[in-house]
N, C-alpha and C. Protein backbone atom coordinates (compact mmCIF):
# COMPACT_ATOMS: atom_id res chain seq x y z
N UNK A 1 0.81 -1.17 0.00
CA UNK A 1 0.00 0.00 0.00
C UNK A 1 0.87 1.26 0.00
N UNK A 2 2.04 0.91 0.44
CA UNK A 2 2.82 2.62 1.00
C UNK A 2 3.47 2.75 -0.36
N UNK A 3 3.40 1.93 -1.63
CA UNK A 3 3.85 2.20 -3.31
C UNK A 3 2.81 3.42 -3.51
N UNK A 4 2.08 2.41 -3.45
CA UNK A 4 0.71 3.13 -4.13
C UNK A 4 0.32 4.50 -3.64
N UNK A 5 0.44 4.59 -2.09
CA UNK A 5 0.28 5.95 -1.50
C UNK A 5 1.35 7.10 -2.08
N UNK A 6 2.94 6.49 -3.15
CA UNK A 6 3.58 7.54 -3.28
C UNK A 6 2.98 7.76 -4.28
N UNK A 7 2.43 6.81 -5.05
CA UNK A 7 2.22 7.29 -6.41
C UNK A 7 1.06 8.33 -6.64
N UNK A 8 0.05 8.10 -5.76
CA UNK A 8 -0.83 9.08 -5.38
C UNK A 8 -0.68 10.55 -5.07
N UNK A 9 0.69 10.48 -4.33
CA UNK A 9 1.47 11.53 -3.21
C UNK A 9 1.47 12.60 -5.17
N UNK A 10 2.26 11.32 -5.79
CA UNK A 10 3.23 11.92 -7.05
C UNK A 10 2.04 12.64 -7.70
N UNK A 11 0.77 12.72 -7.34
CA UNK A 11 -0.53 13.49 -8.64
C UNK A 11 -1.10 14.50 -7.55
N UNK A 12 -0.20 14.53 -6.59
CA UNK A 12 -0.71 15.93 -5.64
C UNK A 12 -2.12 15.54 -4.54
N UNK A 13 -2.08 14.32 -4.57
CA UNK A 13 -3.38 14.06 -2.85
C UNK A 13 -2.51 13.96 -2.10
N UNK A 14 -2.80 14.41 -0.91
CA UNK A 14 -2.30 13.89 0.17
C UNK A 14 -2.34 12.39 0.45
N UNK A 15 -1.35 11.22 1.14
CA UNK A 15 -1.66 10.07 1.79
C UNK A 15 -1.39 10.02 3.27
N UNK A 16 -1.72 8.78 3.54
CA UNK A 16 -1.64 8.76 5.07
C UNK A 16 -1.68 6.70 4.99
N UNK A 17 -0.84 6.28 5.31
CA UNK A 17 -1.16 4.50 5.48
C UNK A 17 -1.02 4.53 6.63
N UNK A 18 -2.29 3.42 7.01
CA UNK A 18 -2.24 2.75 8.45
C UNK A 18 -2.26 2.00 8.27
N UNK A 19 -0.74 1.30 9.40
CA UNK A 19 -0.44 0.12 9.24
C UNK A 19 -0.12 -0.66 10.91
N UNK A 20 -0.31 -1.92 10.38
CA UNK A 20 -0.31 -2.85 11.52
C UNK A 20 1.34 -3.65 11.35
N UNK A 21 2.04 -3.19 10.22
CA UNK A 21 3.40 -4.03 10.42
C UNK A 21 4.38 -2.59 10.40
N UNK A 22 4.84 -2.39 11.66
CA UNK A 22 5.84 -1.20 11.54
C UNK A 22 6.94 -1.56 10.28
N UNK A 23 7.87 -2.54 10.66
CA UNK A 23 8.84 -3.54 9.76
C UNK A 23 9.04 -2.87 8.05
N UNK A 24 7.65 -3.23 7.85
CA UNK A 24 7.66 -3.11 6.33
C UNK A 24 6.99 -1.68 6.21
N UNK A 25 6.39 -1.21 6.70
CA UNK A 25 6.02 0.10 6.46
C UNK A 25 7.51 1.13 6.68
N UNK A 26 8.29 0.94 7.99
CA UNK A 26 9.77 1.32 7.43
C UNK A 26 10.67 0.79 6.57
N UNK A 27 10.21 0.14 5.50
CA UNK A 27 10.87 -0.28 4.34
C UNK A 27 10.52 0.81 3.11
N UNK A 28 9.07 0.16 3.50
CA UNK A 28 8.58 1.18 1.83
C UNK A 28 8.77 2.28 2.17
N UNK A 29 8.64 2.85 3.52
CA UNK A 29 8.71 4.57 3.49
C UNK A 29 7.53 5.46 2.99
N UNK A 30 6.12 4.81 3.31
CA UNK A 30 5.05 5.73 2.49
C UNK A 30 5.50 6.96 2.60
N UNK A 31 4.56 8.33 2.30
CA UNK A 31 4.75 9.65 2.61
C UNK A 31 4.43 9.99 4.02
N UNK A 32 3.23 9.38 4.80
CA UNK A 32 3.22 9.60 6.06
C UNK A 32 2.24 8.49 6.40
N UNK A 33 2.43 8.17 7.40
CA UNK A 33 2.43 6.74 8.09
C UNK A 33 2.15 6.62 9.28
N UNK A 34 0.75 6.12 10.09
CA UNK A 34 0.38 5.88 11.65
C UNK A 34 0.99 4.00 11.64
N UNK A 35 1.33 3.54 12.55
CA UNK A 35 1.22 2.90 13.12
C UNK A 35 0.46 2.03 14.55
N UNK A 36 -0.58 1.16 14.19
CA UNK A 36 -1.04 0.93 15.44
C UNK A 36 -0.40 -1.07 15.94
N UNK A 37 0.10 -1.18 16.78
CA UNK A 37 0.11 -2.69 17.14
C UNK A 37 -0.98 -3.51 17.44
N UNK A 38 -1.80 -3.33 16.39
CA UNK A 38 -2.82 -4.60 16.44
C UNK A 38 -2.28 -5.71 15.78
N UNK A 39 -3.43 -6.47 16.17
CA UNK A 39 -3.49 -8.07 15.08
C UNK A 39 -3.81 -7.46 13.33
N UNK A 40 -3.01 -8.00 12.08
CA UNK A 40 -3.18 -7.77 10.54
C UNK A 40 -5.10 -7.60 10.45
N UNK A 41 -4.99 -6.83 9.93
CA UNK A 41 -6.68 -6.85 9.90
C UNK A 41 -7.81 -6.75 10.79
N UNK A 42 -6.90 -5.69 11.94
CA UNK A 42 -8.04 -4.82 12.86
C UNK A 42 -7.20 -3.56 13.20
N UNK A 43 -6.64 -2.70 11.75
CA UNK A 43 -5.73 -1.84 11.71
C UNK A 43 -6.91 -0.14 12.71
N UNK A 44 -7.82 -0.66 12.85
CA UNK A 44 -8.57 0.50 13.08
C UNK A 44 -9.63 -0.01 14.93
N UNK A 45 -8.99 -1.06 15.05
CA UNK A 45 -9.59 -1.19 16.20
C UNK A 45 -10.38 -2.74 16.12
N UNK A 46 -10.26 -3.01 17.71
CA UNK A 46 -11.58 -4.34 18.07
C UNK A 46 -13.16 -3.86 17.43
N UNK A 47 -13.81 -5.07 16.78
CA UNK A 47 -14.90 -4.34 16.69
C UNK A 47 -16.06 -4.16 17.32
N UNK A 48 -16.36 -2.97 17.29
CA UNK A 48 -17.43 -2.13 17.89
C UNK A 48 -16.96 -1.32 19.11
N UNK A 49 -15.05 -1.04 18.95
CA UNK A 49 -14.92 -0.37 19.84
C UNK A 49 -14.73 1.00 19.34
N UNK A 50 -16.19 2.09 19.12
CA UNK A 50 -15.88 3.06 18.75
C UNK A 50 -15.20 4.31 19.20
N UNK A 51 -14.71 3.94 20.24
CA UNK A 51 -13.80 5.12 21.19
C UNK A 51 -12.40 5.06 20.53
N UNK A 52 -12.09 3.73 20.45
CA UNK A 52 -10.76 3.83 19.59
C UNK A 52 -10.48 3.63 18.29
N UNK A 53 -11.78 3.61 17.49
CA UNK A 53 -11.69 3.65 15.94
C UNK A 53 -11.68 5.05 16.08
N UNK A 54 -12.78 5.86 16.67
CA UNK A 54 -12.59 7.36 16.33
C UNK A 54 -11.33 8.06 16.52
N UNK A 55 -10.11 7.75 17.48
CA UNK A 55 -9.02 8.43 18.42
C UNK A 55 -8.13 7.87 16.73
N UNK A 56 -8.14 6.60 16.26
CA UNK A 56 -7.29 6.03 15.22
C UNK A 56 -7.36 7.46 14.36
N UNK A 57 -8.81 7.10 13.59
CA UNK A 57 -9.47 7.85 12.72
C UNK A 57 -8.74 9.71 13.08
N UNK A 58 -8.80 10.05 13.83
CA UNK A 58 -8.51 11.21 14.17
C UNK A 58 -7.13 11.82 13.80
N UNK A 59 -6.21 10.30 14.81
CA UNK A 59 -4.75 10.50 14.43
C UNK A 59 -4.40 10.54 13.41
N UNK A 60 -4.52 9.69 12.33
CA UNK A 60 -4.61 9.61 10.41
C UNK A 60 -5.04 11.00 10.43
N UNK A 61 -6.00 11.45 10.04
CA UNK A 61 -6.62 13.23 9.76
C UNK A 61 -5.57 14.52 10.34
N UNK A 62 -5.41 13.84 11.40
CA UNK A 62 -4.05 14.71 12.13
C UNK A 62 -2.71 14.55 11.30
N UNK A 63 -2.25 13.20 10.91
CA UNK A 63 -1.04 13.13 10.32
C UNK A 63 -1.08 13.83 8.99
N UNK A 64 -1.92 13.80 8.28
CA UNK A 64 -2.30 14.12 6.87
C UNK A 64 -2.16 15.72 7.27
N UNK A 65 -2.51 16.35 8.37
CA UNK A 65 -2.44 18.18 7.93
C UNK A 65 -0.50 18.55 8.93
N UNK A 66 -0.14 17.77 9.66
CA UNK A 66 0.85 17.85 10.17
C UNK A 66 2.08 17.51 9.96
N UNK A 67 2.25 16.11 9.85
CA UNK A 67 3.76 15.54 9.31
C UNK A 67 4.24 16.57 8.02
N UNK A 68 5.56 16.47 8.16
CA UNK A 68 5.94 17.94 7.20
C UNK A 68 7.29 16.62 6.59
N UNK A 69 8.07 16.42 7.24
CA UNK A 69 9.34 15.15 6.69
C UNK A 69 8.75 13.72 6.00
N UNK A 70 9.17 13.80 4.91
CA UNK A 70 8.96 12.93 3.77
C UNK A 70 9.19 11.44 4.81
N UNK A 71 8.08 10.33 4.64
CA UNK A 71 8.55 9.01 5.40
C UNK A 71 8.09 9.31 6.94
N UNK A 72 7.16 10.06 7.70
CA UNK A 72 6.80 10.48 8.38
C UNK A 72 6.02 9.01 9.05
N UNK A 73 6.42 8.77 9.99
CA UNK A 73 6.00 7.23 10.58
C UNK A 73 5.61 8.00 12.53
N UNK A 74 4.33 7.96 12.67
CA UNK A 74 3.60 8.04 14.51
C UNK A 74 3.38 6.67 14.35
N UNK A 75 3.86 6.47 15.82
CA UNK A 75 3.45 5.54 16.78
C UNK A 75 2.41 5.54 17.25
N UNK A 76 0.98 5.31 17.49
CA UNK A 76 0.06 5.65 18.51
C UNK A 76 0.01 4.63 19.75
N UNK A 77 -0.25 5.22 20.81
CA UNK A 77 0.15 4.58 22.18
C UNK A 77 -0.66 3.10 22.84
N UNK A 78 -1.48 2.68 21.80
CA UNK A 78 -2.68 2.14 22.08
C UNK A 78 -2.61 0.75 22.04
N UNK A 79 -2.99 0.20 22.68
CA UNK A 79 -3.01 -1.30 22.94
C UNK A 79 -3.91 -2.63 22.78
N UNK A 80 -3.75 -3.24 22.16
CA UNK A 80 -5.13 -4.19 21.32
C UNK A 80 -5.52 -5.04 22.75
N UNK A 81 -7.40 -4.59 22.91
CA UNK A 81 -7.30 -5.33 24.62
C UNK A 81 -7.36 -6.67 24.72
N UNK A 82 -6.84 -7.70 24.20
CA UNK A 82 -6.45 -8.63 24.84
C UNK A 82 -4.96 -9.22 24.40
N UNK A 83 -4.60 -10.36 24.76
CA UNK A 83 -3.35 -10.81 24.25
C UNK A 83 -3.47 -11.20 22.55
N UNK A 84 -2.60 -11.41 21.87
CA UNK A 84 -2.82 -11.57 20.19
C UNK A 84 -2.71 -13.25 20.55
N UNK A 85 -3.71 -14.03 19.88
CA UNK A 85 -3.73 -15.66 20.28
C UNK A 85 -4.20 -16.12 18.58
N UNK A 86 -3.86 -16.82 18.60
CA UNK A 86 -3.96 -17.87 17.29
C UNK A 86 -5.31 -18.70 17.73
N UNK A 87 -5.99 -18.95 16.87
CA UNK A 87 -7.61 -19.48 17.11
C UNK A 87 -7.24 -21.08 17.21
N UNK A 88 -7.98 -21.79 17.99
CA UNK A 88 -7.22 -23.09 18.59
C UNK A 88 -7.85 -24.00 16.81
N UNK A 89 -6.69 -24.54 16.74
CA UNK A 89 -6.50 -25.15 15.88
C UNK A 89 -5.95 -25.07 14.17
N UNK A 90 -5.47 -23.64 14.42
CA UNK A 90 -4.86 -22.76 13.79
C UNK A 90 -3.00 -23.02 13.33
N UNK A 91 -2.66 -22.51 12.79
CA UNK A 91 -1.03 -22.67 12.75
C UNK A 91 -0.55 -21.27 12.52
N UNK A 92 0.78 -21.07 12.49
CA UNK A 92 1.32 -19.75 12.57
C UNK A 92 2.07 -19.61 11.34
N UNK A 93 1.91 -20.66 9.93
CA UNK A 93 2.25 -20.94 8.49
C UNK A 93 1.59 -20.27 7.69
């Protein structure tokens, strides 16, 4: 996604990727970049927890009028509420 966000960047929109793998998001280097430590595919929160989809939601809107340095990567402080567990009978392949 953080390709595609430059190429976007390159026709004059603003981007913003939220991402759940810091790793590779400091690889590609989008243009500006939240980070949250969830589980792949609850980059915006547990669901139906709308207190912290909105605070996500907010921070993205915030990065997009603020980050000024090209590759612009926030941390947000937030914590997925339970432990990350593999569904029983699952593998980690």
């Amino acid at each position: 996604m953080g390709l595609v966000c430059r190429v976007v960047e390159e026709a004059g929109i603003p981007t913003v990727c939220l991402s759940t793998g810091r790793d590779l998001t400091q690889q590609v280097r989008p243009p500006r970049s939240v980070f949250v430590n969830f589980p792949m595919g609850n980059a915006f929160g547990a669901p139906f927890d709308s207190g912290s989809q909105m605070a996500i939601l907010r921070a993205v809107l915030a990065c997009a009028v603020t980050a000024r340095e090209p590759g612009t990567l926030t941390d947000l402080p937030l914590t997925w509420p339970k432990p990350f567990a593999l569904e029983p009978g699952k593998s980690r392949m």
